[in-house]
PDB file of N, CA and C in Angstrom:
ATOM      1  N   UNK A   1     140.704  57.253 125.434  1.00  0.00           N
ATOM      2  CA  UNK A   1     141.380  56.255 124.637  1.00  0.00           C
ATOM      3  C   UNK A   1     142.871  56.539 124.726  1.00  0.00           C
ATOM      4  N   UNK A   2     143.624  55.134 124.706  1.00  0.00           N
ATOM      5  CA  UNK A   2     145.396  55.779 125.433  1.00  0.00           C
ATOM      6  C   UNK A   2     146.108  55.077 124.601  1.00  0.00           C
ATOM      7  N   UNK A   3     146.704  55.824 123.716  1.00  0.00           N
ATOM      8  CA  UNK A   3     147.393  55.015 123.122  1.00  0.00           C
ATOM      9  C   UNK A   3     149.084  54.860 123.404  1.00  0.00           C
ATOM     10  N   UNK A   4     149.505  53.189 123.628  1.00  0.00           N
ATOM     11  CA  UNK A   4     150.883  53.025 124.287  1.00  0.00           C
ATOM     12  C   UNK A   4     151.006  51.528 123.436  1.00  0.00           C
ATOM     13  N   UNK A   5     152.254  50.776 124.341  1.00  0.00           N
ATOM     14  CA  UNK A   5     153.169  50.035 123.918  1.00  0.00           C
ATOM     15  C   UNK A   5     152.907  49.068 124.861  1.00  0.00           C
ATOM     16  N   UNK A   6     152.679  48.053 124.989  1.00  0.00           N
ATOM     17  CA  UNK A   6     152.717  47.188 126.691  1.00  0.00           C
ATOM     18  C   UNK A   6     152.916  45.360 125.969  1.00  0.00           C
ATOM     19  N   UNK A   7     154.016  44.558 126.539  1.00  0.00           N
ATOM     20  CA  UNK A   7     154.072  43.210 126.109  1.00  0.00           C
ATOM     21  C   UNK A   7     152.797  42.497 126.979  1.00  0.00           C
ATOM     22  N   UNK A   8     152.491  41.084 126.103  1.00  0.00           N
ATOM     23  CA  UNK A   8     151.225  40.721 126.451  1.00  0.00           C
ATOM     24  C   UNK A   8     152.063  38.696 126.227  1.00  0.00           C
ATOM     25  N   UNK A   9     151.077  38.381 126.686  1.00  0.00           N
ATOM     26  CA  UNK A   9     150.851  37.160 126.209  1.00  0.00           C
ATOM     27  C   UNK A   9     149.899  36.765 125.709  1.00  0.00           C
ATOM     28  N   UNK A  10     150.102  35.601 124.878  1.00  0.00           N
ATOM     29  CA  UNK A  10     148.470  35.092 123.828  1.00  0.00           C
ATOM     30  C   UNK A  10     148.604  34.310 122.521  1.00  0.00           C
ATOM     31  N   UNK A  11     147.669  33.249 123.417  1.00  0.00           N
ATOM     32  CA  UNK A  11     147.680  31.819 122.803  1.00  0.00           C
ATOM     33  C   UNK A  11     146.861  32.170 121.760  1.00  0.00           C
ATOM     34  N   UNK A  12     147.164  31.234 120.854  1.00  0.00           N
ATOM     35  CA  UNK A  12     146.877  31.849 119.471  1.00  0.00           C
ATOM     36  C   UNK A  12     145.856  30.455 118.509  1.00  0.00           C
ATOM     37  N   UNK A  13     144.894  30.479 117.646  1.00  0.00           N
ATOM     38  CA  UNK A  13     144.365  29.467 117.184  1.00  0.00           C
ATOM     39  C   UNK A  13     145.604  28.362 116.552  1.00  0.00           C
ATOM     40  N   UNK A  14     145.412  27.709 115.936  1.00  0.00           N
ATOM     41  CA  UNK A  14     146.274  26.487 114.864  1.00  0.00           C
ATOM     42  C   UNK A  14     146.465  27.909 114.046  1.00  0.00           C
ATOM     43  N   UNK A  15     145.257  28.453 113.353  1.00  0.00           N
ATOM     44  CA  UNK A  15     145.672  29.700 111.877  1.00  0.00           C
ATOM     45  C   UNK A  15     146.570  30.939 112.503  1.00  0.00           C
ATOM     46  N   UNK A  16     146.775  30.709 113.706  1.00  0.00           N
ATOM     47  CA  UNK A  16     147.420  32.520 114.350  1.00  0.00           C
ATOM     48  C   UNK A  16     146.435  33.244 114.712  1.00  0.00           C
ATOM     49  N   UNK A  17     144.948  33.347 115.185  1.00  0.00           N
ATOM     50  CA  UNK A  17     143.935  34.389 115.361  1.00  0.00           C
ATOM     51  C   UNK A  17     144.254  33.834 117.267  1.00  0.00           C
ATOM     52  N   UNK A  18     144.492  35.231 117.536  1.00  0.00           N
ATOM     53  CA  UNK A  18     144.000  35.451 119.479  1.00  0.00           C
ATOM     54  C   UNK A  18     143.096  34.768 119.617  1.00  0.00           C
ATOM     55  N   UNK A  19     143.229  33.906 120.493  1.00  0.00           N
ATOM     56  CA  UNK A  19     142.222  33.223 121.548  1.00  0.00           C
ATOM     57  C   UNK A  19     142.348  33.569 122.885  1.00  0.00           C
ATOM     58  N   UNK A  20     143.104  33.569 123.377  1.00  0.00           N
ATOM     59  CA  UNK A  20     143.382  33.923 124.956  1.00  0.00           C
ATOM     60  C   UNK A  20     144.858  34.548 124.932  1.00  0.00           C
ATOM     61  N   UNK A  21     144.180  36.121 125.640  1.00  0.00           N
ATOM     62  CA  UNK A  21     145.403  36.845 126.638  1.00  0.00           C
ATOM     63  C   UNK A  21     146.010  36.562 128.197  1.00  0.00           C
ATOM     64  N   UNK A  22     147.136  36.996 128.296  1.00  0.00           N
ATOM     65  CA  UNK A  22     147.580  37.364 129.760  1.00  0.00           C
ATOM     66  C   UNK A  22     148.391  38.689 129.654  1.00  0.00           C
ATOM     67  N   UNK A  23     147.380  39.477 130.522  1.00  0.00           N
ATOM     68  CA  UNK A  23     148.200  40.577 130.255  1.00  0.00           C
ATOM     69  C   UNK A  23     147.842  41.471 131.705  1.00  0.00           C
ATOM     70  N   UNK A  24     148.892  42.452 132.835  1.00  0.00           N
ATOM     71  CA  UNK A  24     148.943  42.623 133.534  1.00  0.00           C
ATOM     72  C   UNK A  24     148.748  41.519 134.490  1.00  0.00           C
ATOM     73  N   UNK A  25     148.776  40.818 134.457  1.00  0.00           N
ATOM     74  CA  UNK A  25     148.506  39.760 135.725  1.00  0.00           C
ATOM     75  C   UNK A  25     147.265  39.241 135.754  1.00  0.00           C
ATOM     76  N   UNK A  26     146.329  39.223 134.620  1.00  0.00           N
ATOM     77  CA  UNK A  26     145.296  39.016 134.555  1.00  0.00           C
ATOM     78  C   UNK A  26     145.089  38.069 132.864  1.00  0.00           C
ATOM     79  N   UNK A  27     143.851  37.190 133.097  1.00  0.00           N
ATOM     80  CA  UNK A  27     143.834  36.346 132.201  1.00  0.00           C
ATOM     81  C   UNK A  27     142.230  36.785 131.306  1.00  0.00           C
ATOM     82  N   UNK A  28     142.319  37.017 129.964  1.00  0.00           N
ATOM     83  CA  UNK A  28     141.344  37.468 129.239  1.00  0.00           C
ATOM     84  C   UNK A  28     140.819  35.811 128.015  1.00  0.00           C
ATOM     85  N   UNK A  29     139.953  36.196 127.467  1.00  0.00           N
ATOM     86  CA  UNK A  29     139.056  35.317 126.681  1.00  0.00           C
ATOM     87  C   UNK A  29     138.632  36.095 125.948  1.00  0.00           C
ATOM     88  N   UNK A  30     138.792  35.972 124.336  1.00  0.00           N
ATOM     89  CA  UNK A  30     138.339  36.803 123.394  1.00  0.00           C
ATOM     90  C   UNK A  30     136.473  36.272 123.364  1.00  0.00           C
ATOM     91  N   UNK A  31     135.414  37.405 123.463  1.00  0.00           N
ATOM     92  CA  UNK A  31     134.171  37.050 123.266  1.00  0.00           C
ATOM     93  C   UNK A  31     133.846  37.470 122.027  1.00  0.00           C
ATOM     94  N   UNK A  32     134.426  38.178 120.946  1.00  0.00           N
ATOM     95  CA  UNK A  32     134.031  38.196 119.989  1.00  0.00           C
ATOM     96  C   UNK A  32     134.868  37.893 118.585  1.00  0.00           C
ATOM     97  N   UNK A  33     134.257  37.704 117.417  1.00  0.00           N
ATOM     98  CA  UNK A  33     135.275  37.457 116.239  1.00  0.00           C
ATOM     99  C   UNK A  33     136.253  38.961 116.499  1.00  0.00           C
ATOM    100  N   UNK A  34     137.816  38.492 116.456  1.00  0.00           N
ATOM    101  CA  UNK A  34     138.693  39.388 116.208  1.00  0.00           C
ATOM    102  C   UNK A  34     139.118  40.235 114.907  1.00  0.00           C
ATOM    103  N   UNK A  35     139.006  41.547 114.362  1.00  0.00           N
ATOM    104  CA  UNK A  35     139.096  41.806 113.238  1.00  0.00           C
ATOM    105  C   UNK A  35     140.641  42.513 113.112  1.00  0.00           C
ATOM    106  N   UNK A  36     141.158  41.593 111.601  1.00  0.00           N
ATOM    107  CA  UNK A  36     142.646  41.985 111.101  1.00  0.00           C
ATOM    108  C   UNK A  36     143.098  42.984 110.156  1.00  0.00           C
ATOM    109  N   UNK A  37     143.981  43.682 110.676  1.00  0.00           N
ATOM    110  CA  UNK A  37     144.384  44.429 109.514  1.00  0.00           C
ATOM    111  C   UNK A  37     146.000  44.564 109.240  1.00  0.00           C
ATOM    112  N   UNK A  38     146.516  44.752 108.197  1.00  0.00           N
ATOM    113  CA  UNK A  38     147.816  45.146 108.211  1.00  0.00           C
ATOM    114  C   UNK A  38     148.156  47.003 107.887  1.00  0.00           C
ATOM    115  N   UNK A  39     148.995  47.646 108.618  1.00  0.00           N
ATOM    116  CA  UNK A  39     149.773  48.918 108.915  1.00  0.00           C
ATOM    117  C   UNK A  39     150.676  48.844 108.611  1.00  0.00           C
ATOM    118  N   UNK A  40     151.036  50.034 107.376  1.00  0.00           N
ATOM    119  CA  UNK A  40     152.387  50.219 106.920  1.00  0.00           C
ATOM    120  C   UNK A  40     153.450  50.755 107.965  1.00  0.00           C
ATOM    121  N   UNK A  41     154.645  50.623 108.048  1.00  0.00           N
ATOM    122  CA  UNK A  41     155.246  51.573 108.855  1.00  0.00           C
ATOM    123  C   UNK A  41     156.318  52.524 108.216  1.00  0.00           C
ATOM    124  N   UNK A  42     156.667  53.266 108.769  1.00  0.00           N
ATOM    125  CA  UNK A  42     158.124  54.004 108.154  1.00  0.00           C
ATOM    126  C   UNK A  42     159.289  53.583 108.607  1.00  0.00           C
ATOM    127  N   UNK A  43     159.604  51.947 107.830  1.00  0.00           N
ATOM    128  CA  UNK A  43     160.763  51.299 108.177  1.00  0.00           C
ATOM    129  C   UNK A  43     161.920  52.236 107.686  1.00  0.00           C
ATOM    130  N   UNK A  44     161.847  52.792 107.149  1.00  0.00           N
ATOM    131  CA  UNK A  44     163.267  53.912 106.391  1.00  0.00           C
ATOM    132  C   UNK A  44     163.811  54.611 107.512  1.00  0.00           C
ATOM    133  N   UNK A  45     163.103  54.877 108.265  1.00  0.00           N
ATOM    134  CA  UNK A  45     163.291  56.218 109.581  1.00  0.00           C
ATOM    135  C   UNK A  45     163.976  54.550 110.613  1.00  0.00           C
ATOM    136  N   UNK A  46     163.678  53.615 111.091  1.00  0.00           N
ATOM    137  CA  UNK A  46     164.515  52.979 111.851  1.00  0.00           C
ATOM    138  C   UNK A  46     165.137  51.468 111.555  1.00  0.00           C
ATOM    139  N   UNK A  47     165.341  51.371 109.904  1.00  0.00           N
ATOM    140  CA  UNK A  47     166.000  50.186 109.655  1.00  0.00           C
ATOM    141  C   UNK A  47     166.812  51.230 108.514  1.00  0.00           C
ATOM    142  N   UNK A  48     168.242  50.894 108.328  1.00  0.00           N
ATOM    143  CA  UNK A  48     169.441  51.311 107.885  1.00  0.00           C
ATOM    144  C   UNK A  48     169.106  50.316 106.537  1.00  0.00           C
ATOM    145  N   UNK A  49     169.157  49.136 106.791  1.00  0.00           N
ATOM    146  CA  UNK A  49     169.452  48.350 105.983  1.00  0.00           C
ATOM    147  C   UNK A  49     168.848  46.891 106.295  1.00  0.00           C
ATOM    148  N   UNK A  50     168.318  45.917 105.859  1.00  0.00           N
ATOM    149  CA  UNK A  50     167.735  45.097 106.036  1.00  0.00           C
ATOM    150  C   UNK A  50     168.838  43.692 105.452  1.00  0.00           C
ATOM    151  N   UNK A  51     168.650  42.605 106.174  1.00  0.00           N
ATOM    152  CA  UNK A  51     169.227  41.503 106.002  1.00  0.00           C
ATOM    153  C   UNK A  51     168.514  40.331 105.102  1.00  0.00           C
ATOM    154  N   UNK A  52     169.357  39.879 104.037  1.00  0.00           N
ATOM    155  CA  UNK A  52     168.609  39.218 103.068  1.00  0.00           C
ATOM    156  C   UNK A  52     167.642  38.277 103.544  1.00  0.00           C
ATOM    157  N   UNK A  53     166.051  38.079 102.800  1.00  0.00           N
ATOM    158  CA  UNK A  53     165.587  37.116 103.570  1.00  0.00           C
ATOM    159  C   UNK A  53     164.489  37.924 105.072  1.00  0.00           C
ATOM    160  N   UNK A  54     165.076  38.454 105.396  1.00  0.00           N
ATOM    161  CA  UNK A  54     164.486  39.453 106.658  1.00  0.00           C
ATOM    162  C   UNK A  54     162.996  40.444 106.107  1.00  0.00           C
ATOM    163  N   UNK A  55     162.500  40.181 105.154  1.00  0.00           N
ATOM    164  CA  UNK A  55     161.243  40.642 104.552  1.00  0.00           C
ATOM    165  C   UNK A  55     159.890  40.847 105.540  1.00  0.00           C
ATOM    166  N   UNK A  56     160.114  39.745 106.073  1.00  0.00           N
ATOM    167  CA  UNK A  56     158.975  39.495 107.178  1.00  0.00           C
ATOM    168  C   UNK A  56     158.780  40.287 108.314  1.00  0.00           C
ATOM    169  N   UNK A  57     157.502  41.170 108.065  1.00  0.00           N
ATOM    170  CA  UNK A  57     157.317  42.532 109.135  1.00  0.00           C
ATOM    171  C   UNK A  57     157.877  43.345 108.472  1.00  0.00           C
ATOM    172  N   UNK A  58     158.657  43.258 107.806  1.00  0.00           N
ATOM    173  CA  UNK A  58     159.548  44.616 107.859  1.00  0.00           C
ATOM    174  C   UNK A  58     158.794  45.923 107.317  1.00  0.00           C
ATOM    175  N   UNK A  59     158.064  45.740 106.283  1.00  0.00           N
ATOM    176  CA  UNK A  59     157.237  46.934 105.878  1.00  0.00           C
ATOM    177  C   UNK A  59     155.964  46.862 106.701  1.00  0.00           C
ATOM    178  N   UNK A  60     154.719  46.142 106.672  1.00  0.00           N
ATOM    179  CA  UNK A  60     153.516  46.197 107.587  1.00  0.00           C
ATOM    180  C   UNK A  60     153.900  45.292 108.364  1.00  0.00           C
ATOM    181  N   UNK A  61     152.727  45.848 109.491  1.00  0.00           N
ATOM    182  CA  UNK A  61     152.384  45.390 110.772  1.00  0.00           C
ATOM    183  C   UNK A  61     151.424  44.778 110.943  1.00  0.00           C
ATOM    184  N   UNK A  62     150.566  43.491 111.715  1.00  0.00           N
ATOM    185  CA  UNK A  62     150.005  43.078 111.619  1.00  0.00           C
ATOM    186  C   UNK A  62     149.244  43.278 112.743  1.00  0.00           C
ATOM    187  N   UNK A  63     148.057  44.056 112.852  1.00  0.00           N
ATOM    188  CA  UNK A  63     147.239  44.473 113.686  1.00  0.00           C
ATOM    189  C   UNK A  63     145.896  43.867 114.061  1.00  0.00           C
ATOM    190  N   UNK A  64     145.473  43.577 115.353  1.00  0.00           N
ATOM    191  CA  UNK A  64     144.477  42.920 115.128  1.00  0.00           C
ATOM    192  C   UNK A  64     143.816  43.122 116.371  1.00  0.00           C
ATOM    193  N   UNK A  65     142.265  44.043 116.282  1.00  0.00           N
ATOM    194  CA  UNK A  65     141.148  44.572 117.232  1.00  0.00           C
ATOM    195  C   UNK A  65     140.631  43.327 117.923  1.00  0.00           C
ATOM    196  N   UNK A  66     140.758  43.290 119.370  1.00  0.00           N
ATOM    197  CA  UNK A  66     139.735  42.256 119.954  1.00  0.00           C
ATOM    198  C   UNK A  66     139.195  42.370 121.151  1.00  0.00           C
ATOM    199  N   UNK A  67     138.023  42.266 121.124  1.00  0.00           N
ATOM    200  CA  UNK A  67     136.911  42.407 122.239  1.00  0.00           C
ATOM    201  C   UNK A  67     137.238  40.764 123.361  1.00  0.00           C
ATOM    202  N   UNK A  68     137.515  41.212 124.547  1.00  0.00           N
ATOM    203  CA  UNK A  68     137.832  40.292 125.624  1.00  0.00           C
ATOM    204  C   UNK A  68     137.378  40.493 126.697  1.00  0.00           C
ATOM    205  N   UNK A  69     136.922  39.337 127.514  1.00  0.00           N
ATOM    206  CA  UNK A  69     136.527  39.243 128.473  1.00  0.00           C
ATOM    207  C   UNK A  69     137.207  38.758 129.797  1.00  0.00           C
ATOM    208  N   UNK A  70     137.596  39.189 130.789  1.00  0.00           N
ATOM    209  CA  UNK A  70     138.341  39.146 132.048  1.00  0.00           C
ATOM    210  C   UNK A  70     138.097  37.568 132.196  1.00  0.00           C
ATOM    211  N   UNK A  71     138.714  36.318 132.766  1.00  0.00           N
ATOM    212  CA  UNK A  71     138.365  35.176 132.648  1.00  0.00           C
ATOM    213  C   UNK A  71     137.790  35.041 134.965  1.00  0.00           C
ATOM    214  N   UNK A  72     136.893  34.743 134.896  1.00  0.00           N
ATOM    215  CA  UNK A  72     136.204  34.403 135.898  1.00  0.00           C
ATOM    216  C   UNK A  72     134.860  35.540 136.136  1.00  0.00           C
ATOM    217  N   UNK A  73     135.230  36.743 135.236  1.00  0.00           N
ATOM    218  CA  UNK A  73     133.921  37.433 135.277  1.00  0.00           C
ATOM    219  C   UNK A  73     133.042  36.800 134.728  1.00  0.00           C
ATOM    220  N   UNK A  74     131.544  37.360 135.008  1.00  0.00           N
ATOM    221  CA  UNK A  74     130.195  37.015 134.683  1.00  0.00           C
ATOM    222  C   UNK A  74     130.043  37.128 132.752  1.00  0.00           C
ATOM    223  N   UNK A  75     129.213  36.599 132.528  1.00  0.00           N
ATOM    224  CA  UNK A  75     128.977  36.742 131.414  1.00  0.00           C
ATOM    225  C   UNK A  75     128.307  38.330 130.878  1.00  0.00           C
ATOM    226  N   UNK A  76     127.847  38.910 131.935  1.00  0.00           N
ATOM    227  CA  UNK A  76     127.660  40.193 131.970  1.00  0.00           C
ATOM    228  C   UNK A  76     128.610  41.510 132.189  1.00  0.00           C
ATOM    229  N   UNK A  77     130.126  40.781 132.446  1.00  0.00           N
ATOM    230  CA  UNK A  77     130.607  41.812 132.412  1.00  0.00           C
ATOM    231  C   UNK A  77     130.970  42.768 131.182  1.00  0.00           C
ATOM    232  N   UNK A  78     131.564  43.777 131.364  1.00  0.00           N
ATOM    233  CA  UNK A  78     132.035  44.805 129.912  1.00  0.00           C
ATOM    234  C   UNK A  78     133.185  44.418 129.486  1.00  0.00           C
ATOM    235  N   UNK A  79     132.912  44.418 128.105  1.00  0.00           N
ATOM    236  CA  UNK A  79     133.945  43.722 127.451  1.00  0.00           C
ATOM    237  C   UNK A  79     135.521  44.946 127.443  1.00  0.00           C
ATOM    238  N   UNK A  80     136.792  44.499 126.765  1.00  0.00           N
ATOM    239  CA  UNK A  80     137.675  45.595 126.997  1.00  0.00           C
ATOM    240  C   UNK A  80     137.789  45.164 125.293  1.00  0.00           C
ATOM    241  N   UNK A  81     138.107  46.359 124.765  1.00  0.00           N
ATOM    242  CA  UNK A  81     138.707  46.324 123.433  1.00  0.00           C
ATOM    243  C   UNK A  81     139.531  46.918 123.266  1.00  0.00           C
ATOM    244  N   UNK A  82     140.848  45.718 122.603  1.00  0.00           N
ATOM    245  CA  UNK A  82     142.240  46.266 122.372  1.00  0.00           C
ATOM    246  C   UNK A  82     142.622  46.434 121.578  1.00  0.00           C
ATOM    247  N   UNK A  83     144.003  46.926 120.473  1.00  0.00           N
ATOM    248  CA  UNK A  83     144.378  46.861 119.594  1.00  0.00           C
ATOM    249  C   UNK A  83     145.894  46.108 119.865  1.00  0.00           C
ATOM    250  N   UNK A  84     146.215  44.886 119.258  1.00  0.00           N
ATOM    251  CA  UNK A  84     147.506  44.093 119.619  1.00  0.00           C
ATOM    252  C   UNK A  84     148.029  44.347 117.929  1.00  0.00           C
ATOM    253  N   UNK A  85     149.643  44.527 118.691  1.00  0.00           N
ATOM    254  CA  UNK A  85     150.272  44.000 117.245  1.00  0.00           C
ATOM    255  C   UNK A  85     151.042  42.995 117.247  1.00  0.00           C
ATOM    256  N   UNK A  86     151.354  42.162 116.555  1.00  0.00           N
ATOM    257  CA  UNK A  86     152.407  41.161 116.357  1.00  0.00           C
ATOM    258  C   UNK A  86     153.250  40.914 115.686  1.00  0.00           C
ATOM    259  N   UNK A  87     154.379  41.031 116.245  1.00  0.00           N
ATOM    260  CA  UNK A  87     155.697  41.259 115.691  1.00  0.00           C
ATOM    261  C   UNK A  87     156.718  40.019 114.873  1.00  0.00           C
ATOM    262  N   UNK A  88     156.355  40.030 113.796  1.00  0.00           N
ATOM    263  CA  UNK A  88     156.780  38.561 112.363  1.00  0.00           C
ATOM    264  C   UNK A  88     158.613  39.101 112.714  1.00  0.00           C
ATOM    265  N   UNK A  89     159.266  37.972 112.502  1.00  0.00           N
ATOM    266  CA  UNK A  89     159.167  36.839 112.824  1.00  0.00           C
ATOM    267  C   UNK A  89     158.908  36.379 113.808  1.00  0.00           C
ATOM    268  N   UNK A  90     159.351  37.202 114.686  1.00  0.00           N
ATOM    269  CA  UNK A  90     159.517  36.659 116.280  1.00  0.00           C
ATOM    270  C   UNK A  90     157.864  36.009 116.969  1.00  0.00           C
ATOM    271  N   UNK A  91     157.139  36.658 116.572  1.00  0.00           N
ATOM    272  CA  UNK A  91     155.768  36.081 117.053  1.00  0.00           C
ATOM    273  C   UNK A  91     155.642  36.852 118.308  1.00  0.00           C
ATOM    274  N   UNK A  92     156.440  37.946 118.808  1.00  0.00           N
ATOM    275  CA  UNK A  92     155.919  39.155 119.909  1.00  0.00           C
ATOM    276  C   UNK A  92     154.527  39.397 119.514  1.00  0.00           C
ATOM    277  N   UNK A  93     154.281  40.133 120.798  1.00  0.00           N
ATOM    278  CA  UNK A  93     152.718  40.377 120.714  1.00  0.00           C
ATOM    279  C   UNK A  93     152.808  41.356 121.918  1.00  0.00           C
ATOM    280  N   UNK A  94     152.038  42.596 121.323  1.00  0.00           N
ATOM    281  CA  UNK A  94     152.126  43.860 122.090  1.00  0.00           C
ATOM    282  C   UNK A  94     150.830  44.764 122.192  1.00  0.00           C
ATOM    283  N   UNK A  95     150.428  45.211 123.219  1.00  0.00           N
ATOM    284  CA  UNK A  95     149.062  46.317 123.293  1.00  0.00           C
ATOM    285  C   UNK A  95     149.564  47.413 122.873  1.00  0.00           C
ATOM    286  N   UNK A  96     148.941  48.004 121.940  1.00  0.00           N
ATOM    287  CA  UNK A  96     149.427  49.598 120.977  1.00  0.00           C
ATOM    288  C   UNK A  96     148.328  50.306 121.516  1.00  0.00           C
ATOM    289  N   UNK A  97     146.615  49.369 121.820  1.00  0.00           N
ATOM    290  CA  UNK A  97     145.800  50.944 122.166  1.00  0.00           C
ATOM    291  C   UNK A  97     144.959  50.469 122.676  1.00  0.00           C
ATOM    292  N   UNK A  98     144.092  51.370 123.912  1.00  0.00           N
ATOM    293  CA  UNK A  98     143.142  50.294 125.248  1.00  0.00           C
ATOM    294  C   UNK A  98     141.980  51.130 124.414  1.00  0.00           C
ATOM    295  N   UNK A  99     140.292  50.872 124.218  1.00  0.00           N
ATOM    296  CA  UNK A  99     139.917  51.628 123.972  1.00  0.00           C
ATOM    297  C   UNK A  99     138.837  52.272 124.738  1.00  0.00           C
ATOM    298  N   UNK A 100     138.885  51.509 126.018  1.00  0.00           N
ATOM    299  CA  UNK A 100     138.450  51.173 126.942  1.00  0.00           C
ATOM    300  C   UNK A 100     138.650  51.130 128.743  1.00  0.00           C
ATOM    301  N   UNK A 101     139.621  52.475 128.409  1.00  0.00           N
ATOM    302  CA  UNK A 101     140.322  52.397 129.212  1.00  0.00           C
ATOM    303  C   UNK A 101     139.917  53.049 130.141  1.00  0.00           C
ATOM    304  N   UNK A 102     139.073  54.170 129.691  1.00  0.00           N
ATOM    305  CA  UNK A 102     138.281  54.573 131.272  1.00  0.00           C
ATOM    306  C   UNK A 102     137.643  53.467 132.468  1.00  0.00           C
ATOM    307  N   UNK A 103     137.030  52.512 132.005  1.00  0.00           N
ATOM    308  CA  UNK A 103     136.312  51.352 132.351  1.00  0.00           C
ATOM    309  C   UNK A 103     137.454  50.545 133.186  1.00  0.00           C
ATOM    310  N   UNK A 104     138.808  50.432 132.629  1.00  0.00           N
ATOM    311  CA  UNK A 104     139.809  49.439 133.249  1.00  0.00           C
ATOM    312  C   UNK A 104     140.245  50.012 134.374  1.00  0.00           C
ATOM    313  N   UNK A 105     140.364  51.462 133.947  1.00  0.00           N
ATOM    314  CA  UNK A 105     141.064  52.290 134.925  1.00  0.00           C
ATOM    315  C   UNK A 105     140.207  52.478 136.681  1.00  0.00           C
ATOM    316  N   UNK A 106     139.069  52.469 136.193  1.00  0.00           N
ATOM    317  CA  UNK A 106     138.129  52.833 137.683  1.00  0.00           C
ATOM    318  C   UNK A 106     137.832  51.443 138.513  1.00  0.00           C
ATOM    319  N   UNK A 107     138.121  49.824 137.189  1.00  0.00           N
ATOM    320  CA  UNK A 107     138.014  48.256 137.765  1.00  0.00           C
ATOM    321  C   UNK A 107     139.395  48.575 138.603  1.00  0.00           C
ATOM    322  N   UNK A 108     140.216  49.651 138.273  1.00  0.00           N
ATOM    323  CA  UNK A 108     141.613  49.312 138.979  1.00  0.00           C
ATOM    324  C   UNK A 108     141.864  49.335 140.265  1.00  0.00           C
ATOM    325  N   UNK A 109     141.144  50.711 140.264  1.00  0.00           N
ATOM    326  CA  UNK A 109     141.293  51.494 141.372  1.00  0.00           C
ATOM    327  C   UNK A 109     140.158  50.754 142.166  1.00  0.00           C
ATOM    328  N   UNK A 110     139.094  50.327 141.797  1.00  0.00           N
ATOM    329  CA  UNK A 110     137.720  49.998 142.905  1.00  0.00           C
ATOM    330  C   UNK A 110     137.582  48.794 142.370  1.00  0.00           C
ATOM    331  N   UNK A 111     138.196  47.436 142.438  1.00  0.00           N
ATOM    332  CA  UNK A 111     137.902  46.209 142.155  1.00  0.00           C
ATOM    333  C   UNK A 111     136.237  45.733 142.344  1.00  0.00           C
ATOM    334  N   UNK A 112     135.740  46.673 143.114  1.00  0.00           N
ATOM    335  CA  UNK A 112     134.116  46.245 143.283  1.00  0.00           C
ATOM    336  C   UNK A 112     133.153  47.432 142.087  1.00  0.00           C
ATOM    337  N   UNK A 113     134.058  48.194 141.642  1.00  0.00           N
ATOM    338  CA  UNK A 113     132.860  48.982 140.841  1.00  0.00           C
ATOM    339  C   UNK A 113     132.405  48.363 139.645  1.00  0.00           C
TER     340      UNK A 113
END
């Protein structure tokens, strides 16, 4: 399990829930309900001072686990589960953790395994 930082793309329902990624050059399909959570952070350690109004994100993070499927694989393939965060206001959207990454790593290297 690897935990990092990586920008993503991802279309999002009408409510904001992931529906579809692009991420590395590759296009994903969420196959299962996505589950949300919010993460405090230690804004003190890298915000000085905050701008009136600027509330949004600033203390939690909005985290959200989702099981996806590579788009042209089989319905049998293995799913990848990620952890994305999304960054209020701006609406960024970032991979924080693969959990699944042994599995991605060996599709990398051997596109046929």
């Amino acid at each position: 399990m690897g935990t990092f930082s990586e920008h993503l793309e991802v279309a999002e329902t009408a409510a904001g829930t992931p529906l579809h990624l692009a991420w590395r050059g590759r296009r994903y399909t969420l196959a299962a309900e996505p589950l949300r959570w919010y993460r405090r952070r230690n804004w003190w350690d890298e915000e000085t001072r905050a701008a009136p109004g600027a509330g949004v994100g600033l203390v939690d993070r909005e985290i959200w686990r989702v099981q996806v499927r590579r788009d042209g694989a089989g319905g049998d393939a293995p799913l990848l589960t990620l952890d994305l965060v999304r960054y209020l206001p701006a609406g960024r959207w970032r991979v924080i953790k693969i959990h699944d990454a042994l599995n991605e790593s060996v599709e990398e290297l051997d596109p046929g395994a």
